[in-house]
PDB file of N, CA and C in Angstrom:
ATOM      1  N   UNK A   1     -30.285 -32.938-227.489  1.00  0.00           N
ATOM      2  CA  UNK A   1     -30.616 -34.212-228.096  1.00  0.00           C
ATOM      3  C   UNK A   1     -30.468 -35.308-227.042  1.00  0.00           C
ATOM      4  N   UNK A   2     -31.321 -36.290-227.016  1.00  0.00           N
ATOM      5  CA  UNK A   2     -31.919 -37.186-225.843  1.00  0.00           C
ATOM      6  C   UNK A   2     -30.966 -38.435-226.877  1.00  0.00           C
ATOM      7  N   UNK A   3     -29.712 -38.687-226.346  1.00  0.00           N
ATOM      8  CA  UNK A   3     -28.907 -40.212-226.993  1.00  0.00           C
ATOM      9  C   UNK A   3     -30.275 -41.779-226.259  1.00  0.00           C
ATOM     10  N   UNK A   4     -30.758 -42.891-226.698  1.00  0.00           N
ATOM     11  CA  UNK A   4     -30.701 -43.971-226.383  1.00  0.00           C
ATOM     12  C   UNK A   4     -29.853 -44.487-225.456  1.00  0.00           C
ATOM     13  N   UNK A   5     -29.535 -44.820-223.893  1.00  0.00           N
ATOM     14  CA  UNK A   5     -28.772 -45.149-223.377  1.00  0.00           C
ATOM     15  C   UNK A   5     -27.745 -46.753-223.912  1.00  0.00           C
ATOM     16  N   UNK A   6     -28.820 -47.171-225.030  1.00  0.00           N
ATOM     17  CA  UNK A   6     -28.174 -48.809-225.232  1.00  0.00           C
ATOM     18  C   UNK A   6     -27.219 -48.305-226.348  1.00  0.00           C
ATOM     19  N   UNK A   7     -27.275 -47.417-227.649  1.00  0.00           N
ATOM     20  CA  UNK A   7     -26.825 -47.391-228.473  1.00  0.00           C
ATOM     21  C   UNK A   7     -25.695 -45.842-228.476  1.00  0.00           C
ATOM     22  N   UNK A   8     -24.687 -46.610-228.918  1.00  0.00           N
ATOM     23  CA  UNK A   8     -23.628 -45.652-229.169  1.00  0.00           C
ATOM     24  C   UNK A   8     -23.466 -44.838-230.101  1.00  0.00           C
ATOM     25  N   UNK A   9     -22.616 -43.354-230.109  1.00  0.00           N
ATOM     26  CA  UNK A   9     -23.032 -42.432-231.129  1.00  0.00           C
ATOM     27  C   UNK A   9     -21.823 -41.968-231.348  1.00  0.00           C
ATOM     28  N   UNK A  10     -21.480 -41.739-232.684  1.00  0.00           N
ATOM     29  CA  UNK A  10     -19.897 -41.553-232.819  1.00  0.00           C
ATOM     30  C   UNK A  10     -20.516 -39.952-233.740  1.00  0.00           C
ATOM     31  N   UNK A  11     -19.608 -38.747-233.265  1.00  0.00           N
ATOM     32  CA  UNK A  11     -19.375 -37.868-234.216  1.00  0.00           C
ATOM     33  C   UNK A  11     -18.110 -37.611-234.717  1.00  0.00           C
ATOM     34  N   UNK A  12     -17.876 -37.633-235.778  1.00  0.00           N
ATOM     35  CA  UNK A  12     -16.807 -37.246-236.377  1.00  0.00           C
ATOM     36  C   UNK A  12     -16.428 -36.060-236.823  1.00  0.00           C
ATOM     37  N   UNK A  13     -15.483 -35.209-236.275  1.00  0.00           N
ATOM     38  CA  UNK A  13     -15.377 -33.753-236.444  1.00  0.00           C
ATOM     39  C   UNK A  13     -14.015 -33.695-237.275  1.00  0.00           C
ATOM     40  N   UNK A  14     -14.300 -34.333-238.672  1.00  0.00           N
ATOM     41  CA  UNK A  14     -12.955 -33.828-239.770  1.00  0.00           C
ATOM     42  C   UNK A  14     -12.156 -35.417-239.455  1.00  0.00           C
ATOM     43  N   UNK A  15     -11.224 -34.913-239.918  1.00  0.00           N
ATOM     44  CA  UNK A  15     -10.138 -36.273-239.795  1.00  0.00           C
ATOM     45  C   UNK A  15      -9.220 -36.515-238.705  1.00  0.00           C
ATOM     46  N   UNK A  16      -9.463 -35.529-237.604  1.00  0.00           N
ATOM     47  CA  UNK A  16      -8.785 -35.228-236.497  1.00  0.00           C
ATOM     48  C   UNK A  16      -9.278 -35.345-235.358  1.00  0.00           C
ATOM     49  N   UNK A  17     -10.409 -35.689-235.281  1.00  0.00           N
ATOM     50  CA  UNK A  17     -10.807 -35.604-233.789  1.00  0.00           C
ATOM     51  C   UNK A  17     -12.681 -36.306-233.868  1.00  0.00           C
ATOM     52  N   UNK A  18     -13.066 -37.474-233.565  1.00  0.00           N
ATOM     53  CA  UNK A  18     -14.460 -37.625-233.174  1.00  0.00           C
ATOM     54  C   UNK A  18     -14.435 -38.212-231.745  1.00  0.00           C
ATOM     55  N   UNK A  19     -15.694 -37.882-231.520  1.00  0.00           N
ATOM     56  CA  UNK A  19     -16.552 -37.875-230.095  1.00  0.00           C
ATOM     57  C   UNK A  19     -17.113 -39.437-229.735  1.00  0.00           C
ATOM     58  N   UNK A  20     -17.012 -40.285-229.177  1.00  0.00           N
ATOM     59  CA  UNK A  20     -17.704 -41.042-228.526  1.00  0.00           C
ATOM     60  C   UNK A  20     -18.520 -41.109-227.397  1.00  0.00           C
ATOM     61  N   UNK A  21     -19.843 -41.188-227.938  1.00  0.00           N
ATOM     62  CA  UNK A  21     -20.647 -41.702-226.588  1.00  0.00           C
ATOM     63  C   UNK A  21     -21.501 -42.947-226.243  1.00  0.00           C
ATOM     64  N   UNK A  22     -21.840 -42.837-224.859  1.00  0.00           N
ATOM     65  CA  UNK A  22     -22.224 -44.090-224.593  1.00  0.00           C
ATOM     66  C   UNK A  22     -21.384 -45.694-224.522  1.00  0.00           C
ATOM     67  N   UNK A  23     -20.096 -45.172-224.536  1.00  0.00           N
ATOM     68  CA  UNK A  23     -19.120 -46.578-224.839  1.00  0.00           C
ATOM     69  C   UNK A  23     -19.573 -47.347-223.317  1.00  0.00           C
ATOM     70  N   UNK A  24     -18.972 -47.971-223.275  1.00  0.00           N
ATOM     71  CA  UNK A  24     -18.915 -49.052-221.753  1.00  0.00           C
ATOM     72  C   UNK A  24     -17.533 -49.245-221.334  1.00  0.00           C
ATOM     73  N   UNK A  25     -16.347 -48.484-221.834  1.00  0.00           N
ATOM     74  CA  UNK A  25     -15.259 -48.627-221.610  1.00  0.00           C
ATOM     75  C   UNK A  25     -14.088 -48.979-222.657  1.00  0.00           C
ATOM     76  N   UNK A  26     -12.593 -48.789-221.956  1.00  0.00           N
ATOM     77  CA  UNK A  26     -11.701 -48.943-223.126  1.00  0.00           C
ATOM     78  C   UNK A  26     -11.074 -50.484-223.435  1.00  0.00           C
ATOM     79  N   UNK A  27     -11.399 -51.139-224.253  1.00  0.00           N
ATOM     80  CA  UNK A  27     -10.903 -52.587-224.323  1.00  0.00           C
ATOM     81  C   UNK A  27      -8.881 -52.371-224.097  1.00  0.00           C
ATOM     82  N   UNK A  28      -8.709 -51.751-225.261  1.00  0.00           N
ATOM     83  CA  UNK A  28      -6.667 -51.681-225.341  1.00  0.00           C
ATOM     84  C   UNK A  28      -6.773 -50.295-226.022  1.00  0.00           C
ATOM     85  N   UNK A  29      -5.527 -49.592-225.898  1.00  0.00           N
ATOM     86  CA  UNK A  29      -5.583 -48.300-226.341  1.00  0.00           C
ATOM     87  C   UNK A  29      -3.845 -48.000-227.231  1.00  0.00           C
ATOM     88  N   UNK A  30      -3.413 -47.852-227.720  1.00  0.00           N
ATOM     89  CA  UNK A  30      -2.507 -47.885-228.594  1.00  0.00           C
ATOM     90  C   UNK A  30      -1.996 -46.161-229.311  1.00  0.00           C
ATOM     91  N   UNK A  31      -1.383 -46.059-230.091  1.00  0.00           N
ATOM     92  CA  UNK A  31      -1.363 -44.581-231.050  1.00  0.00           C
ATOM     93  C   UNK A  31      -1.667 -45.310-232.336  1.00  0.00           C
ATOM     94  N   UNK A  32      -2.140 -45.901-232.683  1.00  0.00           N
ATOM     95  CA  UNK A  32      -2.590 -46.874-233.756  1.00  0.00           C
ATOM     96  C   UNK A  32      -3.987 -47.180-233.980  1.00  0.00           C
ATOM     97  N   UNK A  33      -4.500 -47.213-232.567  1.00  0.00           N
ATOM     98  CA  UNK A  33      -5.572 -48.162-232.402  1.00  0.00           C
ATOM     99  C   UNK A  33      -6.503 -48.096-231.300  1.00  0.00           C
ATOM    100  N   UNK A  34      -7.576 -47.792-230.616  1.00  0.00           N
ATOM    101  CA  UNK A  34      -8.394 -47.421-229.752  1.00  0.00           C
ATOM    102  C   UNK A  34      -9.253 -47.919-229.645  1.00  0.00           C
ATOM    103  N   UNK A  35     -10.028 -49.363-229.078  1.00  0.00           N
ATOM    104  CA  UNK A  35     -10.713 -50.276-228.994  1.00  0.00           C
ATOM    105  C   UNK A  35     -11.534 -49.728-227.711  1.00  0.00           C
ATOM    106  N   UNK A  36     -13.303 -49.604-227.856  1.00  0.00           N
ATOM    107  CA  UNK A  36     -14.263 -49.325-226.600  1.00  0.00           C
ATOM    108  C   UNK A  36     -15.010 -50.130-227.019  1.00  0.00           C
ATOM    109  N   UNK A  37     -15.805 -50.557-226.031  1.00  0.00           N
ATOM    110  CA  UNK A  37     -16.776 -51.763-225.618  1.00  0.00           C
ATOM    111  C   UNK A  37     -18.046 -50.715-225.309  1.00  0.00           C
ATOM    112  N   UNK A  38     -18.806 -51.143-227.127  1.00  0.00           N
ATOM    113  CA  UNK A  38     -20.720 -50.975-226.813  1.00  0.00           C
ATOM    114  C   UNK A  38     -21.290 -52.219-226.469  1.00  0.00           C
ATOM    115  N   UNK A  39     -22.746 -51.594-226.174  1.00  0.00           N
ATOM    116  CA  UNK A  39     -23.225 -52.810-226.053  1.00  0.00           C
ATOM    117  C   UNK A  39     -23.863 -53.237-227.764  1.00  0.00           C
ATOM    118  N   UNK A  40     -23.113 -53.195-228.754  1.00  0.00           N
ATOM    119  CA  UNK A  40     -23.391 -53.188-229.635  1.00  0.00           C
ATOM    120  C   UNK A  40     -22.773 -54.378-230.274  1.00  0.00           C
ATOM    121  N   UNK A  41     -20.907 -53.966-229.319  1.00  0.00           N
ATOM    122  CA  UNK A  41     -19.823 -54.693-230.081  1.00  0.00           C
ATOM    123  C   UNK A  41     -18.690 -53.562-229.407  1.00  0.00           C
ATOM    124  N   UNK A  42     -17.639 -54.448-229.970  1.00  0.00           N
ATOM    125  CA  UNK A  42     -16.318 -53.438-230.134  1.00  0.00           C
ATOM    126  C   UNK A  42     -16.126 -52.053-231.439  1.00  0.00           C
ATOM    127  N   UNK A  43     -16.726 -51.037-230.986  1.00  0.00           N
ATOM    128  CA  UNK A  43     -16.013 -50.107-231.857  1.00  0.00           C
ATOM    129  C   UNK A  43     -14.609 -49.284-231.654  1.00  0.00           C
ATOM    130  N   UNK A  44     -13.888 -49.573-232.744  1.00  0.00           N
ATOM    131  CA  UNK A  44     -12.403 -49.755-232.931  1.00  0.00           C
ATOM    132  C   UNK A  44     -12.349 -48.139-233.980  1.00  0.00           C
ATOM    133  N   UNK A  45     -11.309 -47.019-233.200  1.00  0.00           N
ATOM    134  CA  UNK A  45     -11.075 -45.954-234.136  1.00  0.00           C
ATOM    135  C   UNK A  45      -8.922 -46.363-234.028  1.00  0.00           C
ATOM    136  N   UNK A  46      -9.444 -46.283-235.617  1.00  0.00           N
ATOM    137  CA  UNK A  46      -7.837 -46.334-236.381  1.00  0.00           C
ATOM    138  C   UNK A  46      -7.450 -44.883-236.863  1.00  0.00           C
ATOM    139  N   UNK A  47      -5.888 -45.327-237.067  1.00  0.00           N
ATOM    140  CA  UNK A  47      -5.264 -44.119-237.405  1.00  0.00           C
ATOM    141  C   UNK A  47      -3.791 -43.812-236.926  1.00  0.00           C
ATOM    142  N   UNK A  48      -3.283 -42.738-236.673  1.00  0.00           N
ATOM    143  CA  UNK A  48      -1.822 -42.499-236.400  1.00  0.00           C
ATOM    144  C   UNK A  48      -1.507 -41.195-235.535  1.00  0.00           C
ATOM    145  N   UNK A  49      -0.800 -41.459-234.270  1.00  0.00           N
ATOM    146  CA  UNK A  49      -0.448 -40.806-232.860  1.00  0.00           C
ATOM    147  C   UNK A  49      -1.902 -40.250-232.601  1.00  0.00           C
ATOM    148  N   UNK A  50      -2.766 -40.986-232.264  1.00  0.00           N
ATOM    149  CA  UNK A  50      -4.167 -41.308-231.514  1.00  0.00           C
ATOM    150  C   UNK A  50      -4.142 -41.414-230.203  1.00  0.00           C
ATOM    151  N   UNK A  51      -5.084 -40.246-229.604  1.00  0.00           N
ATOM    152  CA  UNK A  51      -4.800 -39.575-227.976  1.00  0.00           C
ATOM    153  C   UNK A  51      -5.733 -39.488-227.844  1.00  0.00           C
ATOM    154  N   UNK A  52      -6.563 -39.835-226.531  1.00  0.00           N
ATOM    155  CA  UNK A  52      -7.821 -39.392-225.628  1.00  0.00           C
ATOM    156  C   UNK A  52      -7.840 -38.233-224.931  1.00  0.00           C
ATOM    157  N   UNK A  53      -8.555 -37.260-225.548  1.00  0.00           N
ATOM    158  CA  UNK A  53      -8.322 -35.877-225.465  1.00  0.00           C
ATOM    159  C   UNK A  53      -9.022 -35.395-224.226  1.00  0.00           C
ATOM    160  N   UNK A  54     -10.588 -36.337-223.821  1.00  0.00           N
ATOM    161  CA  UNK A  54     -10.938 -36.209-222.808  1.00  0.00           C
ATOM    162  C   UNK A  54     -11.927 -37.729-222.984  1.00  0.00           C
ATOM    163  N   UNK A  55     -11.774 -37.814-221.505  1.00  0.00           N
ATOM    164  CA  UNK A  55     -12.751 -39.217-221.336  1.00  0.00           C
ATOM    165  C   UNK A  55     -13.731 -39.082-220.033  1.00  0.00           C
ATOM    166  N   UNK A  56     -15.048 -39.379-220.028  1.00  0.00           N
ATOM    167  CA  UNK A  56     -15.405 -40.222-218.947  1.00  0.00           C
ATOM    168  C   UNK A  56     -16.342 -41.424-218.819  1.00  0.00           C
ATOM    169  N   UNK A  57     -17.208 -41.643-218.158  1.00  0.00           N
ATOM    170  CA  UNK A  57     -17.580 -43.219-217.738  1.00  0.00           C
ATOM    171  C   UNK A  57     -17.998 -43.718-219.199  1.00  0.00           C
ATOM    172  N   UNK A  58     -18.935 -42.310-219.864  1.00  0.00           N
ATOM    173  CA  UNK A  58     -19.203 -42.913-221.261  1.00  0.00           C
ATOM    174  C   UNK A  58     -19.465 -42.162-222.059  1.00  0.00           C
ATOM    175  N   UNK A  59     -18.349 -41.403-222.406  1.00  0.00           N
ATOM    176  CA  UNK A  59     -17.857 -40.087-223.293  1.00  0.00           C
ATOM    177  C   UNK A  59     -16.336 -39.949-223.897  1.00  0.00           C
ATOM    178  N   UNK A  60     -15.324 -40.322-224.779  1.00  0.00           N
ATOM    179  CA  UNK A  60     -14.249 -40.030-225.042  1.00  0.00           C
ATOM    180  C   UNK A  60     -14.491 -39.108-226.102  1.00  0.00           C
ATOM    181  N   UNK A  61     -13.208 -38.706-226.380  1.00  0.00           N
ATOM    182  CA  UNK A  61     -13.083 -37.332-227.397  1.00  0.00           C
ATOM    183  C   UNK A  61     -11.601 -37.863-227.782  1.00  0.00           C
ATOM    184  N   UNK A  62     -11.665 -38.487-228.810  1.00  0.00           N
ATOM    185  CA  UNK A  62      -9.936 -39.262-229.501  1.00  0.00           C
ATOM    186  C   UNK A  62      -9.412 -38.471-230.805  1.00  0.00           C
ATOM    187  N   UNK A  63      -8.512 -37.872-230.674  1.00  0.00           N
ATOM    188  CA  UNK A  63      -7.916 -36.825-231.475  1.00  0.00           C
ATOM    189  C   UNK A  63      -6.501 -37.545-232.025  1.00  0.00           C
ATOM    190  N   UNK A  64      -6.194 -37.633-233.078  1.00  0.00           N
ATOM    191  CA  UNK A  64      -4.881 -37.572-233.927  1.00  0.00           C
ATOM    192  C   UNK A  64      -5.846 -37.774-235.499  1.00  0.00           C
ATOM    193  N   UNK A  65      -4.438 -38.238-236.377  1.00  0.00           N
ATOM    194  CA  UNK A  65      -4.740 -38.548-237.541  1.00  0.00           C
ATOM    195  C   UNK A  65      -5.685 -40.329-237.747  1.00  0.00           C
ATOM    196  N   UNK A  66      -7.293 -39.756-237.212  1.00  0.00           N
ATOM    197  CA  UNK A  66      -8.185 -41.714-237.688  1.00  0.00           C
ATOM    198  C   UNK A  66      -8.324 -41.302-239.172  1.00  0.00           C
ATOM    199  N   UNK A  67      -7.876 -42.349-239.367  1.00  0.00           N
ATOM    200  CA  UNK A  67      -8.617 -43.220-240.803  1.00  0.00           C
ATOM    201  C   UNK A  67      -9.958 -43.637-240.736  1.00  0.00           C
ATOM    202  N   UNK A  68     -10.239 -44.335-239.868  1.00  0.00           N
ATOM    203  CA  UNK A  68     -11.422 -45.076-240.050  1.00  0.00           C
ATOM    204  C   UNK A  68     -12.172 -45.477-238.248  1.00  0.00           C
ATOM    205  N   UNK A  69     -13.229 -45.459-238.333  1.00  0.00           N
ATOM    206  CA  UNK A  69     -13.729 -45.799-236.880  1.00  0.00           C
ATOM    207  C   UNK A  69     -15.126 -46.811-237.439  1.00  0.00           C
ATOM    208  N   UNK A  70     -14.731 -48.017-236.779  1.00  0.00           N
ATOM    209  CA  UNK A  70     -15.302 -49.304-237.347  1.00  0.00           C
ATOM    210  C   UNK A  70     -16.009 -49.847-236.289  1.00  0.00           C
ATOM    211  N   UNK A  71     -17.082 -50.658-236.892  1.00  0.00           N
ATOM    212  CA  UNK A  71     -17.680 -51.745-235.618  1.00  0.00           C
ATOM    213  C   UNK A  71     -17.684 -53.327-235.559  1.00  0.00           C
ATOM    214  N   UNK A  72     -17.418 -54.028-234.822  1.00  0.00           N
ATOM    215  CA  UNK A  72     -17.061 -55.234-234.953  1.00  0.00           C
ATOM    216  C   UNK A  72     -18.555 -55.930-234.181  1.00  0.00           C
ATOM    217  N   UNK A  73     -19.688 -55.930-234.856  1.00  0.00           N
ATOM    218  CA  UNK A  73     -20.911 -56.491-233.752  1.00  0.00           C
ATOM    219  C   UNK A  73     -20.952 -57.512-233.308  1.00  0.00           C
ATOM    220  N   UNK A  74     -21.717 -57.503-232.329  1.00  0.00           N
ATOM    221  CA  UNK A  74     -22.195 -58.811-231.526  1.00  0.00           C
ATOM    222  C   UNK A  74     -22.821 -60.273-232.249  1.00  0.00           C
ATOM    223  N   UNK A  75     -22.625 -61.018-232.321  1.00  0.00           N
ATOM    224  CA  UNK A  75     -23.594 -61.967-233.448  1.00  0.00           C
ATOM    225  C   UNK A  75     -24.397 -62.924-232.380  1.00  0.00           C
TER     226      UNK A  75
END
């Protein structure tokens, strides 16, 4: 599958672990809280003892217990 380089793609695999791609980087990173910069906006994955399981330039893989993975857009 051919991703859009502008737009970001979140998979979510269960309640334990989704995939980010295409981010532009990590704004603040927390066990709470995991803030990356699209060019969309800030998408923010919540939740509890939250770990970057693997990362690179514009790929993370964030594993613990998320609740919720949100977007805060650009206006």
């Amino acid at each position: 599958m051919d991703l859009d380089p502008h737009l970001f793609f979140v998979q979510w695999l269960g309640g334990n672990e989704c995939m980010i791609e295409q981010h532009r980087g990590i704004l603040s990173f927390a066990a709470t809280q995991i803030r990356f910069l699209t060019e969309q906006g800030i998408l923010t994955a919540e939740g509890e003892d939250l770990e970057l399981e693997q990362m690179t330039a514009s790929r993370a893989k964030v594993c613990g217990k998320i609740r919720s993975v949100s977007l805060e857009a650009k206006s």
